[in-house]
C-alpha atoms as a PDB file:
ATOM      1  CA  UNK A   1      -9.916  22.989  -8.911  1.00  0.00           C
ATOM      2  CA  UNK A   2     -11.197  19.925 -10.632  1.00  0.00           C
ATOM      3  CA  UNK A   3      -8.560  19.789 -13.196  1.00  0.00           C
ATOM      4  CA  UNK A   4      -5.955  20.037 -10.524  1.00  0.00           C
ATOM      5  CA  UNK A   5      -7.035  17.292  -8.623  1.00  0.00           C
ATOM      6  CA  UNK A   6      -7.975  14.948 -11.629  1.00  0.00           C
ATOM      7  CA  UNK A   7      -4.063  16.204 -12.929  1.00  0.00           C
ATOM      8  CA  UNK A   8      -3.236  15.018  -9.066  1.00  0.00           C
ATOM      9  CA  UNK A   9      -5.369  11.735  -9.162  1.00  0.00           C
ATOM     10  CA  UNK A  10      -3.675  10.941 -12.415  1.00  0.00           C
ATOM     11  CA  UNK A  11       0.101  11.784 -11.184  1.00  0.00           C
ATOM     12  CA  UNK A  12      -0.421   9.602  -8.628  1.00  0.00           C
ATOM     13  CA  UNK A  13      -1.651   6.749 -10.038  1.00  0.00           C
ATOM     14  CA  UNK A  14       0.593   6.317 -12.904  1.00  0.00           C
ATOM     15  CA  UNK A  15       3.839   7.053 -10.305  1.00  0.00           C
ATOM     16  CA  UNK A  16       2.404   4.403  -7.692  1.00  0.00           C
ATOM     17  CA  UNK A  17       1.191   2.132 -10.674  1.00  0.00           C
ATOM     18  CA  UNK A  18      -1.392   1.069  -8.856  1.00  0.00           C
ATOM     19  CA  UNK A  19      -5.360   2.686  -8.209  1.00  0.00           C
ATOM     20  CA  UNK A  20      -5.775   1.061  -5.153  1.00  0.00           C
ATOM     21  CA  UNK A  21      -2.295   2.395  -3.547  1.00  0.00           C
ATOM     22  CA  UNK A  22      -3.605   6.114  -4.843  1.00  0.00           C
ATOM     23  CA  UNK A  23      -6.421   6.466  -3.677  1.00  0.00           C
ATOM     24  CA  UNK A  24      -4.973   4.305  -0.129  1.00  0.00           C
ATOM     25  CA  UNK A  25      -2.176   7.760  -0.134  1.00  0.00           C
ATOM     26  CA  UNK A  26      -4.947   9.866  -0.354  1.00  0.00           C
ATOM     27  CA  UNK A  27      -7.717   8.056   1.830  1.00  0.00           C
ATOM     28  CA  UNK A  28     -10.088   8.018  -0.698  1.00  0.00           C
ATOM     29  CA  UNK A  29     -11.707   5.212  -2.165  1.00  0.00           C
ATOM     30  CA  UNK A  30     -10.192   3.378  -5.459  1.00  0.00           C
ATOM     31  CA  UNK A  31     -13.471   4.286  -7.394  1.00  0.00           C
ATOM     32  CA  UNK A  32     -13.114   7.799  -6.978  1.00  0.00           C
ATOM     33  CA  UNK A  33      -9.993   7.649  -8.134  1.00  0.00           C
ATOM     34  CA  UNK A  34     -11.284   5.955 -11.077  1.00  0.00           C
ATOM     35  CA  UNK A  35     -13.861   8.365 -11.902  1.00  0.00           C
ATOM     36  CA  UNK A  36     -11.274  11.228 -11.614  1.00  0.00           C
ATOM     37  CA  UNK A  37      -9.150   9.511 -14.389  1.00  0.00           C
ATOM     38  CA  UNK A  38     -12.320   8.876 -16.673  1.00  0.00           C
ATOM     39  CA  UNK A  39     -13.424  12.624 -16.279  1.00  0.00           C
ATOM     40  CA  UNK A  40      -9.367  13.351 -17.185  1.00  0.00           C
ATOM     41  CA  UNK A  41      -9.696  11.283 -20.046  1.00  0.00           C
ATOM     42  CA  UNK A  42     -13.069  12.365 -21.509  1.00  0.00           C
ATOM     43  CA  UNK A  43     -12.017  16.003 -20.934  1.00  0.00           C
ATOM     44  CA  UNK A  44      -8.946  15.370 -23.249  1.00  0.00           C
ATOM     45  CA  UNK A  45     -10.278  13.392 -25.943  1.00  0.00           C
ATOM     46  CA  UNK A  46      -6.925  10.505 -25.575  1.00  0.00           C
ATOM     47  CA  UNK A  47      -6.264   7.435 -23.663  1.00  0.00           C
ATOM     48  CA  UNK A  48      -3.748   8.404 -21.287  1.00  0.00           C
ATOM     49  CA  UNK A  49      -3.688   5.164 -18.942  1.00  0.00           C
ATOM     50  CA  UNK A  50      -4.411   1.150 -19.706  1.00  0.00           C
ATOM     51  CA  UNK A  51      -6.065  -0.425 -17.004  1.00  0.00           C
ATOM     52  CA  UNK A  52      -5.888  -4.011 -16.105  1.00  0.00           C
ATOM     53  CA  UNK A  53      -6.856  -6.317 -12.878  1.00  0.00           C
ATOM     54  CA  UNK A  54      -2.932  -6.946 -12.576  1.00  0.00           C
ATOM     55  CA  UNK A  55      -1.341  -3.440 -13.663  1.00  0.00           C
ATOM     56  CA  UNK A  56      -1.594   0.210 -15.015  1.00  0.00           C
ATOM     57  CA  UNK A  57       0.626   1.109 -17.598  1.00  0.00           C
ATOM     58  CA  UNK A  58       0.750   4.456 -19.439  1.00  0.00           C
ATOM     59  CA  UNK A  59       0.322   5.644 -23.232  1.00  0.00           C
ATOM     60  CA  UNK A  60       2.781   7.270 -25.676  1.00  0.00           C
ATOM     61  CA  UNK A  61       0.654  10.244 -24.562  1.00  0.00           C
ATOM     62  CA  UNK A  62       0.268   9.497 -21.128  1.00  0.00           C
ATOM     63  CA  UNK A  63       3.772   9.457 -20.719  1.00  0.00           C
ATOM     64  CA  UNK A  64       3.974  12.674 -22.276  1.00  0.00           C
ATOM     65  CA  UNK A  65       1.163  14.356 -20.004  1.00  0.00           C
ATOM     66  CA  UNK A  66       2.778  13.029 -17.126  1.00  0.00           C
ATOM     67  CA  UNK A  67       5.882  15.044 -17.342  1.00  0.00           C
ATOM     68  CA  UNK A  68       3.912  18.496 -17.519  1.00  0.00           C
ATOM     69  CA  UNK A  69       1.480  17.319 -15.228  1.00  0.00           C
ATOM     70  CA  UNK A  70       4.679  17.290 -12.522  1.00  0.00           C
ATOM     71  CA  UNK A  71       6.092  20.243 -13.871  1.00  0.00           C
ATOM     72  CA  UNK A  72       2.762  22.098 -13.181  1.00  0.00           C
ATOM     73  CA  UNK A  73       2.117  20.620  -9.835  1.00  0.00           C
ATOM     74  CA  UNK A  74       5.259  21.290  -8.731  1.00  0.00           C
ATOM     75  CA  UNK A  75       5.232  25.022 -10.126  1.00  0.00           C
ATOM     76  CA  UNK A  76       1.761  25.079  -7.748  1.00  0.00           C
ATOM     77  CA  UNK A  77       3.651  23.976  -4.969  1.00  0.00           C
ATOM     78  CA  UNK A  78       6.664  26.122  -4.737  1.00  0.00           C
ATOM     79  CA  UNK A  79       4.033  28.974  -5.447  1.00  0.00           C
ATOM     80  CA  UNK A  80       2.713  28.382  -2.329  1.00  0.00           C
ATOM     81  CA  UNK A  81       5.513  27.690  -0.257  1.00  0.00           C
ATOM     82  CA  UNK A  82       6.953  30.809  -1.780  1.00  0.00           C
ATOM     83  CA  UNK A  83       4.147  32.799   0.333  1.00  0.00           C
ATOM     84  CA  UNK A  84       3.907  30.689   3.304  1.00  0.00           C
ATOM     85  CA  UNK A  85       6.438  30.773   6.223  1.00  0.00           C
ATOM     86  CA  UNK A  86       9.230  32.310   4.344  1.00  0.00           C
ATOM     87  CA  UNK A  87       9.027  29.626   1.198  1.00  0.00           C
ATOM     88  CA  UNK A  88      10.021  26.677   3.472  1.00  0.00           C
ATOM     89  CA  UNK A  89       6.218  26.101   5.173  1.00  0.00           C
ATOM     90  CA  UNK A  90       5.764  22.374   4.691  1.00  0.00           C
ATOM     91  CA  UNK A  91       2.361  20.768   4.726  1.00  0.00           C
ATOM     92  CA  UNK A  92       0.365  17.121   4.332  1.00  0.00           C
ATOM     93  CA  UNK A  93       0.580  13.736   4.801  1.00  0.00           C
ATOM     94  CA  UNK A  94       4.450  12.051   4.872  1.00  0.00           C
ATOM     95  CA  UNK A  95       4.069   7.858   4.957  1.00  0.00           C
ATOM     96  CA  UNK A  96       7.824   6.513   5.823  1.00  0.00           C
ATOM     97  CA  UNK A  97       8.483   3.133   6.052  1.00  0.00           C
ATOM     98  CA  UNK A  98      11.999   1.838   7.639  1.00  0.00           C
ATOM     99  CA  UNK A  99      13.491  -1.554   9.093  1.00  0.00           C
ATOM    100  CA  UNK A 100      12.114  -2.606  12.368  1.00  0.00           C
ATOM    101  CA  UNK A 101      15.134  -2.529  14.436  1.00  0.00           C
ATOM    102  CA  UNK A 102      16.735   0.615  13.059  1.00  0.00           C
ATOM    103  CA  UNK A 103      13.368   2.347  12.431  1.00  0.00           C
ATOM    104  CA  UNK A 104      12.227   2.037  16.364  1.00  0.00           C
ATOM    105  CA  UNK A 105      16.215   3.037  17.160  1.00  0.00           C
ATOM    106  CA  UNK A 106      17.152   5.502  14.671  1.00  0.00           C
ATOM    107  CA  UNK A 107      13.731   6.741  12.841  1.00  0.00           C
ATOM    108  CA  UNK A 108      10.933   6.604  15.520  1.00  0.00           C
ATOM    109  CA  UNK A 109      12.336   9.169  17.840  1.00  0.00           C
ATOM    110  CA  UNK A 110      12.840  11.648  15.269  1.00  0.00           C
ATOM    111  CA  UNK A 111       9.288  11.708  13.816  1.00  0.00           C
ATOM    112  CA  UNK A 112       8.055  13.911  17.091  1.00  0.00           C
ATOM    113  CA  UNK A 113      10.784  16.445  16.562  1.00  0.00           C
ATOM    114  CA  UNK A 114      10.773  16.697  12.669  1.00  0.00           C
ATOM    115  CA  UNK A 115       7.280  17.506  13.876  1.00  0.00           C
ATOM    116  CA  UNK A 116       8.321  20.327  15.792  1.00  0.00           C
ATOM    117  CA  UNK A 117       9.820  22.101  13.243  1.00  0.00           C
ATOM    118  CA  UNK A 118       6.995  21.470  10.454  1.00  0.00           C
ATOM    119  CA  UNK A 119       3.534  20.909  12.383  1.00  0.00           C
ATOM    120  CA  UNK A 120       1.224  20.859   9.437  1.00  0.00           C
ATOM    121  CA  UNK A 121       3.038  17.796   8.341  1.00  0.00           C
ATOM    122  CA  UNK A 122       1.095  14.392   9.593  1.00  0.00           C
ATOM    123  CA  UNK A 123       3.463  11.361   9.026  1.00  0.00           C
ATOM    124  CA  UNK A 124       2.514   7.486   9.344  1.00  0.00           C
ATOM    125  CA  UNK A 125       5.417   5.069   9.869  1.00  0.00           C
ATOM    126  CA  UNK A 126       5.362   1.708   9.098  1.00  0.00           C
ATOM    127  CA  UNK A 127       8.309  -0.551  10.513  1.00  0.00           C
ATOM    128  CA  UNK A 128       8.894  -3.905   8.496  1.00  0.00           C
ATOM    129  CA  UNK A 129      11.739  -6.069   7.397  1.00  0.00           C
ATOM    130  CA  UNK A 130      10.673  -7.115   4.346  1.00  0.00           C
ATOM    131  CA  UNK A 131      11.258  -5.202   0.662  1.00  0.00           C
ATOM    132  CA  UNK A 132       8.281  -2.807   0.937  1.00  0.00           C
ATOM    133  CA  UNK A 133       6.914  -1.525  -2.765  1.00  0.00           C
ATOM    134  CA  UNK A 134       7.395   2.310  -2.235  1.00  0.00           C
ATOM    135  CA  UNK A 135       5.383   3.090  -5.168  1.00  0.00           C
ATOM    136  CA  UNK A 136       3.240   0.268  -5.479  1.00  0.00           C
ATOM    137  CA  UNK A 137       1.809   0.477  -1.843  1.00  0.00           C
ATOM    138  CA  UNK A 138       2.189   4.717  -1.562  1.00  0.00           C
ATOM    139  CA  UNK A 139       5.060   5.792   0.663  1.00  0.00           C
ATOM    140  CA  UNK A 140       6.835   8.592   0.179  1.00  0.00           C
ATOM    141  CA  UNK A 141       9.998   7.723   1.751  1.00  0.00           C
ATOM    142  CA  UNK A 142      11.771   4.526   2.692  1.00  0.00           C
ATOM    143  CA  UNK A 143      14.971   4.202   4.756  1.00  0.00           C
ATOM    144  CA  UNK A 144      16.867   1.284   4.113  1.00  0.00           C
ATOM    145  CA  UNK A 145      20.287   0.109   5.979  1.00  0.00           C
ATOM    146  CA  UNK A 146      22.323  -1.808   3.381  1.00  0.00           C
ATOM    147  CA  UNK A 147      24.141  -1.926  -0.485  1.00  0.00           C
ATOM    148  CA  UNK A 148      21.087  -0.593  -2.915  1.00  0.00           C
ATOM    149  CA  UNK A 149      20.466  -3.183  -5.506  1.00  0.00           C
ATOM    150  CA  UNK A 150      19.732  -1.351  -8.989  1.00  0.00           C
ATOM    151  CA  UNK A 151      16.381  -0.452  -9.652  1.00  0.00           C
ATOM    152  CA  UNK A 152      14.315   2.600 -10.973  1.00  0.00           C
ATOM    153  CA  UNK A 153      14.468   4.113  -6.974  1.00  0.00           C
ATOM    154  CA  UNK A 154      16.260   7.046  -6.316  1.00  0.00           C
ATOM    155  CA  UNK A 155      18.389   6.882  -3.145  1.00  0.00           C
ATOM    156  CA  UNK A 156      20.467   9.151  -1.350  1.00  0.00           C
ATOM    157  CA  UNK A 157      23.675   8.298   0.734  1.00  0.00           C
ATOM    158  CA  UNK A 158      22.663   9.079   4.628  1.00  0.00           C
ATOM    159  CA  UNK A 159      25.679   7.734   6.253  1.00  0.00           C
ATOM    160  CA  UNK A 160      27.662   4.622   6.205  1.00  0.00           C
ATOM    161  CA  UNK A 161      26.888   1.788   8.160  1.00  0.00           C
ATOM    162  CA  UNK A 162      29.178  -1.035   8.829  1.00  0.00           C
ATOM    163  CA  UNK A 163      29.039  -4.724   9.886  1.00  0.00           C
ATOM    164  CA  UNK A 164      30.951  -6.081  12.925  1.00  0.00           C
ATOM    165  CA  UNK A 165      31.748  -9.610  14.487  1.00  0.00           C
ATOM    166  CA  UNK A 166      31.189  -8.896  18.036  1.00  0.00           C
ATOM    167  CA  UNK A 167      30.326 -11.415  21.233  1.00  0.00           C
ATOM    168  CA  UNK A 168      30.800 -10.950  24.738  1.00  0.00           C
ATOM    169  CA  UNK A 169      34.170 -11.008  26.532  1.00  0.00           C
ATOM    170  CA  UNK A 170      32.621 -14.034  28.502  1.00  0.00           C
ATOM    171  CA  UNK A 171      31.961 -15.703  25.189  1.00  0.00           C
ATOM    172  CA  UNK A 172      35.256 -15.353  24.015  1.00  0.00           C
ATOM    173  CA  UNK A 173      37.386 -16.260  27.281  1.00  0.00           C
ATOM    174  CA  UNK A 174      35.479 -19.512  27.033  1.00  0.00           C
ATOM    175  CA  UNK A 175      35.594 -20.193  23.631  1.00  0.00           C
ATOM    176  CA  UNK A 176      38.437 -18.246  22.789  1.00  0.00           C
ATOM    177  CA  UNK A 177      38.728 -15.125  20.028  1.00  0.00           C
ATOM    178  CA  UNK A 178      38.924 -16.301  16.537  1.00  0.00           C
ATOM    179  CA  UNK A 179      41.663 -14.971  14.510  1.00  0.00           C
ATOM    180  CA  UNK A 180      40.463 -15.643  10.832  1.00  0.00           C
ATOM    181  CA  UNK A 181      36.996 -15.833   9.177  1.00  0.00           C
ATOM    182  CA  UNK A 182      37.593 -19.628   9.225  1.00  0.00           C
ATOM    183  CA  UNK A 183      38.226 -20.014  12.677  1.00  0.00           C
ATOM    184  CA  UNK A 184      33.984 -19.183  13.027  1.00  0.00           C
ATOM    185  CA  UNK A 185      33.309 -23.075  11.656  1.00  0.00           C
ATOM    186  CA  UNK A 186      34.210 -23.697  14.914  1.00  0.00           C
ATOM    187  CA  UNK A 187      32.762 -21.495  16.905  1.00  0.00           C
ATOM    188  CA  UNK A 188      28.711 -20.886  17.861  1.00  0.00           C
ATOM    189  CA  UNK A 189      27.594 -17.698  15.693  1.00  0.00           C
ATOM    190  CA  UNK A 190      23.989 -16.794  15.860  1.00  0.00           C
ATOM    191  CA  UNK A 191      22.959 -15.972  12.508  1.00  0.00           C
ATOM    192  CA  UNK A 192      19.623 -14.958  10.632  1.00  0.00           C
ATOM    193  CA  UNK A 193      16.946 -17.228   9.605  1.00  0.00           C
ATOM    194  CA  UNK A 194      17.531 -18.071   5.920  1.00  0.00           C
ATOM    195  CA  UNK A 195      13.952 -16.293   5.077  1.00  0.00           C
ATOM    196  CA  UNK A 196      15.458 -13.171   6.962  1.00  0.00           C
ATOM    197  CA  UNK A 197      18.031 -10.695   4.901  1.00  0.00           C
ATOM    198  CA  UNK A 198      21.742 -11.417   4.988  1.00  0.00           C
ATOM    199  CA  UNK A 199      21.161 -14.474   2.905  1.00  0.00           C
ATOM    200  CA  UNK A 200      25.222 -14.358   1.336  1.00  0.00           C
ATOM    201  CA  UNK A 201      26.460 -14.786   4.463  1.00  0.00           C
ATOM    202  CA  UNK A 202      28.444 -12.369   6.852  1.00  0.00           C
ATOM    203  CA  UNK A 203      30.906 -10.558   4.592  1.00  0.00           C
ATOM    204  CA  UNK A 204      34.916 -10.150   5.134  1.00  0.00           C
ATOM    205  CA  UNK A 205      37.709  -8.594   3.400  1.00  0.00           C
ATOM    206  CA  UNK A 206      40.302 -10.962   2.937  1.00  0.00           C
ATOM    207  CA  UNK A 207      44.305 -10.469   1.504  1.00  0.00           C
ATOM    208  CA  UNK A 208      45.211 -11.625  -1.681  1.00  0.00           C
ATOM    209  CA  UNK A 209      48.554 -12.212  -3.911  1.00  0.00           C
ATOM    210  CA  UNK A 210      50.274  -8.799  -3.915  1.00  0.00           C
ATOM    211  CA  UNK A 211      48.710  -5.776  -1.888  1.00  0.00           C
ATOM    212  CA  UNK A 212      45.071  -6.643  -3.029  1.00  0.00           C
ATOM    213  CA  UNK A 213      41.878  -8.108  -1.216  1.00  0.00           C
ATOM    214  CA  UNK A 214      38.850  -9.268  -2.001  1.00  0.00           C
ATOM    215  CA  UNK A 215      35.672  -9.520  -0.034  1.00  0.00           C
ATOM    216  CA  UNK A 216      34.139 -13.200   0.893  1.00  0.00           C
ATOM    217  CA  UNK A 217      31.012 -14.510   1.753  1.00  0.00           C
ATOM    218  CA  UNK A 218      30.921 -16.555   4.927  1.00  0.00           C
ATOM    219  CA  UNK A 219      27.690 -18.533   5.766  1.00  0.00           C
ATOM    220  CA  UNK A 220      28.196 -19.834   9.389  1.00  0.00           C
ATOM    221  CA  UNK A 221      26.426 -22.337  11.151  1.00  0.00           C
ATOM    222  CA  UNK A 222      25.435 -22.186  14.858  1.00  0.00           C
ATOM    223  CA  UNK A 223      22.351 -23.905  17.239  1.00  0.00           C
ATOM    224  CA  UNK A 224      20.211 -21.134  17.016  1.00  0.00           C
ATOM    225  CA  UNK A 225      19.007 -18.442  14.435  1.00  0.00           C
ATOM    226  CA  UNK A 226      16.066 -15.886  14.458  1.00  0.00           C
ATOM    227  CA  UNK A 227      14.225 -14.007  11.945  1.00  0.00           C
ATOM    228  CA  UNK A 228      14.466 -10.782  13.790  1.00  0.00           C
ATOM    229  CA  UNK A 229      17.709  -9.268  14.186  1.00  0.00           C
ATOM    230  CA  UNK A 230      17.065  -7.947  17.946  1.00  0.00           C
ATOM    231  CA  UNK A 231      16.666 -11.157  18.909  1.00  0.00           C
ATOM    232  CA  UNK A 232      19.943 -11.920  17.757  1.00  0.00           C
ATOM    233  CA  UNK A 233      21.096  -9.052  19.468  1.00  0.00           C
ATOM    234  CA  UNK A 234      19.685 -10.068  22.413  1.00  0.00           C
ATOM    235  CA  UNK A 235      20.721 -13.725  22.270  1.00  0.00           C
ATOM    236  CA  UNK A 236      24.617 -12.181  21.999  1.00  0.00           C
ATOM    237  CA  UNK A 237      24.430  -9.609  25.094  1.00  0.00           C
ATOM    238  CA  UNK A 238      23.518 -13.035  26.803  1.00  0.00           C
ATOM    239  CA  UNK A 239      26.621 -14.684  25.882  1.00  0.00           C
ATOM    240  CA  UNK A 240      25.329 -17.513  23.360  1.00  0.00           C
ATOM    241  CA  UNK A 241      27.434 -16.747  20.443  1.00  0.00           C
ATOM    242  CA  UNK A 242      29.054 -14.584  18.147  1.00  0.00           C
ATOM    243  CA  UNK A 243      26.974 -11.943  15.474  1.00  0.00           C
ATOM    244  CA  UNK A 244      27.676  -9.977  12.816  1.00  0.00           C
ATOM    245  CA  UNK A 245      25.887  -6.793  13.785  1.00  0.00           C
ATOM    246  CA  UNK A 246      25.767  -3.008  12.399  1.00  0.00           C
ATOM    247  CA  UNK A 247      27.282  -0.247  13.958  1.00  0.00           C
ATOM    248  CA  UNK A 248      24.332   1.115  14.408  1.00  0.00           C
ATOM    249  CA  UNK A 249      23.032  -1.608  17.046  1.00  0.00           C
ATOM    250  CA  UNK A 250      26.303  -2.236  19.210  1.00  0.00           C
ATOM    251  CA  UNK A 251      28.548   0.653  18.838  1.00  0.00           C
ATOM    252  CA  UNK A 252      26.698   1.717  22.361  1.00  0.00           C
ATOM    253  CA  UNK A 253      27.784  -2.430  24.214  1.00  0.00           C
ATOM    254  CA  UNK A 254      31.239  -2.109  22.246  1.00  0.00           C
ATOM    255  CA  UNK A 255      31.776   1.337  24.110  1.00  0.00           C
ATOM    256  CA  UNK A 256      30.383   0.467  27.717  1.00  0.00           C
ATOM    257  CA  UNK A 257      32.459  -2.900  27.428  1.00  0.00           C
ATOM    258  CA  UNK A 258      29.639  -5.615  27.230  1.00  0.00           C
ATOM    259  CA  UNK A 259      30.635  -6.491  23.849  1.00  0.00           C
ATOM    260  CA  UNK A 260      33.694  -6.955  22.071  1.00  0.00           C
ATOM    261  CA  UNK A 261      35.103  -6.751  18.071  1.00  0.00           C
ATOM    262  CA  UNK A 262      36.734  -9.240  16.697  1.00  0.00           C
ATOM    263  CA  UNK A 263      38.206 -10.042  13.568  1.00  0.00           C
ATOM    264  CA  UNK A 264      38.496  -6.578  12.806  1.00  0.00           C
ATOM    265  CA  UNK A 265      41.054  -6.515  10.518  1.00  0.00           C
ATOM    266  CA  UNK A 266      38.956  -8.653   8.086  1.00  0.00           C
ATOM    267  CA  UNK A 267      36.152  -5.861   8.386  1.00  0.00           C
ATOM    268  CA  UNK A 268      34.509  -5.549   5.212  1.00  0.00           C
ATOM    269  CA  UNK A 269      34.035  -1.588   3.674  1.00  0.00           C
ATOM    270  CA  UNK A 270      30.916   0.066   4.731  1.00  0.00           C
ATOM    271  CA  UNK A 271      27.829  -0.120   2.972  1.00  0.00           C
ATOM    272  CA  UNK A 272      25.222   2.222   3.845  1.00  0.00           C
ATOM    273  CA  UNK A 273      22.383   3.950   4.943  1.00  0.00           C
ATOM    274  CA  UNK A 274      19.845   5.081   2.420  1.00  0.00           C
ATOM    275  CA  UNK A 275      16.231   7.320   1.945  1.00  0.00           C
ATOM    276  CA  UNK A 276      14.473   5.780  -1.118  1.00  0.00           C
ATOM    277  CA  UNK A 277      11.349   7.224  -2.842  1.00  0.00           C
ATOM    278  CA  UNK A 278      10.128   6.371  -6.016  1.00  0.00           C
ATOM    279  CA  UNK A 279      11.589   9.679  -8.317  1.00  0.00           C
ATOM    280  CA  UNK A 280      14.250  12.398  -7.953  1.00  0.00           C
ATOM    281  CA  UNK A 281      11.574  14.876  -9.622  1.00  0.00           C
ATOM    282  CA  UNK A 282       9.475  17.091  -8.124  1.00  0.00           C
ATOM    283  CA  UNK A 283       9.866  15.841  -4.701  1.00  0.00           C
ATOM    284  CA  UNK A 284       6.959  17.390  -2.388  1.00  0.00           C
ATOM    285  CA  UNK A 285       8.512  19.709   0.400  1.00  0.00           C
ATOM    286  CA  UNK A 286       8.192  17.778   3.175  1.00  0.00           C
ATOM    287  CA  UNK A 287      10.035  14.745   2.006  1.00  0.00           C
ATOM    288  CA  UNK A 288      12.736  16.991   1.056  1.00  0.00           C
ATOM    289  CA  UNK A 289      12.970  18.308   4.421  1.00  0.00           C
ATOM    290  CA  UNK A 290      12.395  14.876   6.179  1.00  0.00           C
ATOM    291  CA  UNK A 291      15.479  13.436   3.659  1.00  0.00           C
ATOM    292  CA  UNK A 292      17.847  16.877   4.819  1.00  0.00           C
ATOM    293  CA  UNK A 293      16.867  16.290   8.094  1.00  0.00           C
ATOM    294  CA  UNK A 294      17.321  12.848   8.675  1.00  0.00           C
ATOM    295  CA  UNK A 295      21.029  13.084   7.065  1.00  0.00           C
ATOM    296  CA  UNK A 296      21.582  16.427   9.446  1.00  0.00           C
ATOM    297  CA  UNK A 297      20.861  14.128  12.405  1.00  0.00           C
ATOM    298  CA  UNK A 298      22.643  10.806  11.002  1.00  0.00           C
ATOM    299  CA  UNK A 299      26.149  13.139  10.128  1.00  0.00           C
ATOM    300  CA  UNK A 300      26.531  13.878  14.000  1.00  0.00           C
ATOM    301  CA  UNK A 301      28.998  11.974  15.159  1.00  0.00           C
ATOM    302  CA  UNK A 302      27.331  11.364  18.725  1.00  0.00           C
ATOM    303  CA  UNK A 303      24.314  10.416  17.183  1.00  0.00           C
ATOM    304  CA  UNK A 304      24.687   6.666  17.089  1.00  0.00           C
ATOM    305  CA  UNK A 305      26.312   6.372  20.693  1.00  0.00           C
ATOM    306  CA  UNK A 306      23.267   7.992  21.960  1.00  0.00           C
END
């Protein structure tokens, strides 16, 4: 049992790069974690990790260990499962982390009934706008609305998402509808604080020469903006300007009538909706289920009216 956990411990740490977002995972302090990795060490007779105040990096043969350490773990795991509940029993601690507007919309009310289905899984959710570290700071799973930059995250394709100019039909009978992406210099468009996300502007696909288009980058201008994008939201319902919103937040105003699209044919394509975590490899149970069920839900076509 101690050479699984210190095989664990060290997993763990070198994936998260970090002791302190380890042993946080595991609610342990950092030291222990350290003393797991020295007994690991010792034990083996090689330097497997090399520890600094700023980072952990591995060795030639820490790299090497790692790989069999999560082939082994995970060969422990789907033992397990194989004799619990019918091989699909899943068990521990799940830490999510998701937007703040789509996570209390779209993520929040799922949690209780994911829970329903697999009740030895505990889950912490933490809703933030900024760029959390996955790895560094110990979630499992992050879902992210949006086009994935590159990086060494694995993602998977939940559903499409698309942006929409949309204002109130009070809004636009006073102002009048714009018919090109132009036509919004002129018009008030509440927009997102420049230390928010969105920071290229609202996005439109334009015509070309020919039968092409490309997409553009508008950056509008308007009286008021807002970090947080329900404000924004909020600000439009009341008739103050035009947003660029997702799907997600106004297809529900678009169908009762209290907003309305505009500029449609300039839509840009859909980006998307993603779950990150930090490797394809050995993914624990429960954040496979939690990824299949959160697409299961997100495919429904009703889903994001209700």
């Amino acid at each position: 049992m101690d050479k699984l956990k210190q095989m664990e411990s060290f997993v763990s740490v070198a994936t998260r790069g970090s002791l302190t977002a380890a042993a946080n995972a595991e609610g342990v302090a950092p030291a222990i974690m350290g003393r797991r990795l020295d007994a690991l060490e010792g034990r083996l007779g090689v330097k497997l990790l090399v520890r600094t105040t700023r980072r952990i990096t591995l060795t030639h043969e820490g790299s090497a260990f790692l790989e069999d350490c999560q082939r082994l773990l995970a060969d422990v795991a789907n033992a397990e499962a194989s004799v619990s509940a019918g091989g699909v029993k899943a068990s521990g601690h799940l830490r999510i982390t998701a937007p703040a507007g789509f996570g209390r919309r779209h993520v929040a009310p799922l949690i209780p009934k994911f829970r329903e289905l697999h009740a030895d899984v505990t889950i912490s959710l933490n809703l933030s706008d900024r760029v959390v570290d996955i790895a560094g700071e110990g979630y499992d799973c992050a879902v992210r609305v949006g086009d994935m930059p590159d990086s060494s995250l694995v993602s998977v394709r939940l559903a499409d998402n698309r942006r929409l100019c949309v204002a109130t039909p009070k809004f636009l009978k006073q102002h009048g509808t714009p018919q090109h992406p132009q036509d919004l210099a002129r018009l008030d468009c509440l927009v997102l604080s420049s230390d928010a996300s969105q920071t290229r502007g609202w996005a439109f696909k334009v015509p070309k020469e020919g039968d092409t288009s490309e997409v553009i980058h508008f950056k509008p201008n308007g009286p008021m903006d807002c970090s947080d994008g329900q404000v924004l939201h909020d600000w439009c319902l009341a008739g103050y300007g035009l947003a660029w919103r997702s799907t997600w937040e106004v297809d529900a105003e678009i169908a009762a009538g209290r907003l309305v699209e505009v500029l449609q044919e300039y839509a840009a394509p859909p980006n998307g909706i993603y779950a990150v975590f930090p490797q394809r490899k050995h993914l624990p149970l429960r954040v496979r289920l939690w990824v299949d069920f959160l697409k299961h839900h997100y495919s429904q076509s009703g889903f994001w009216q209700s």
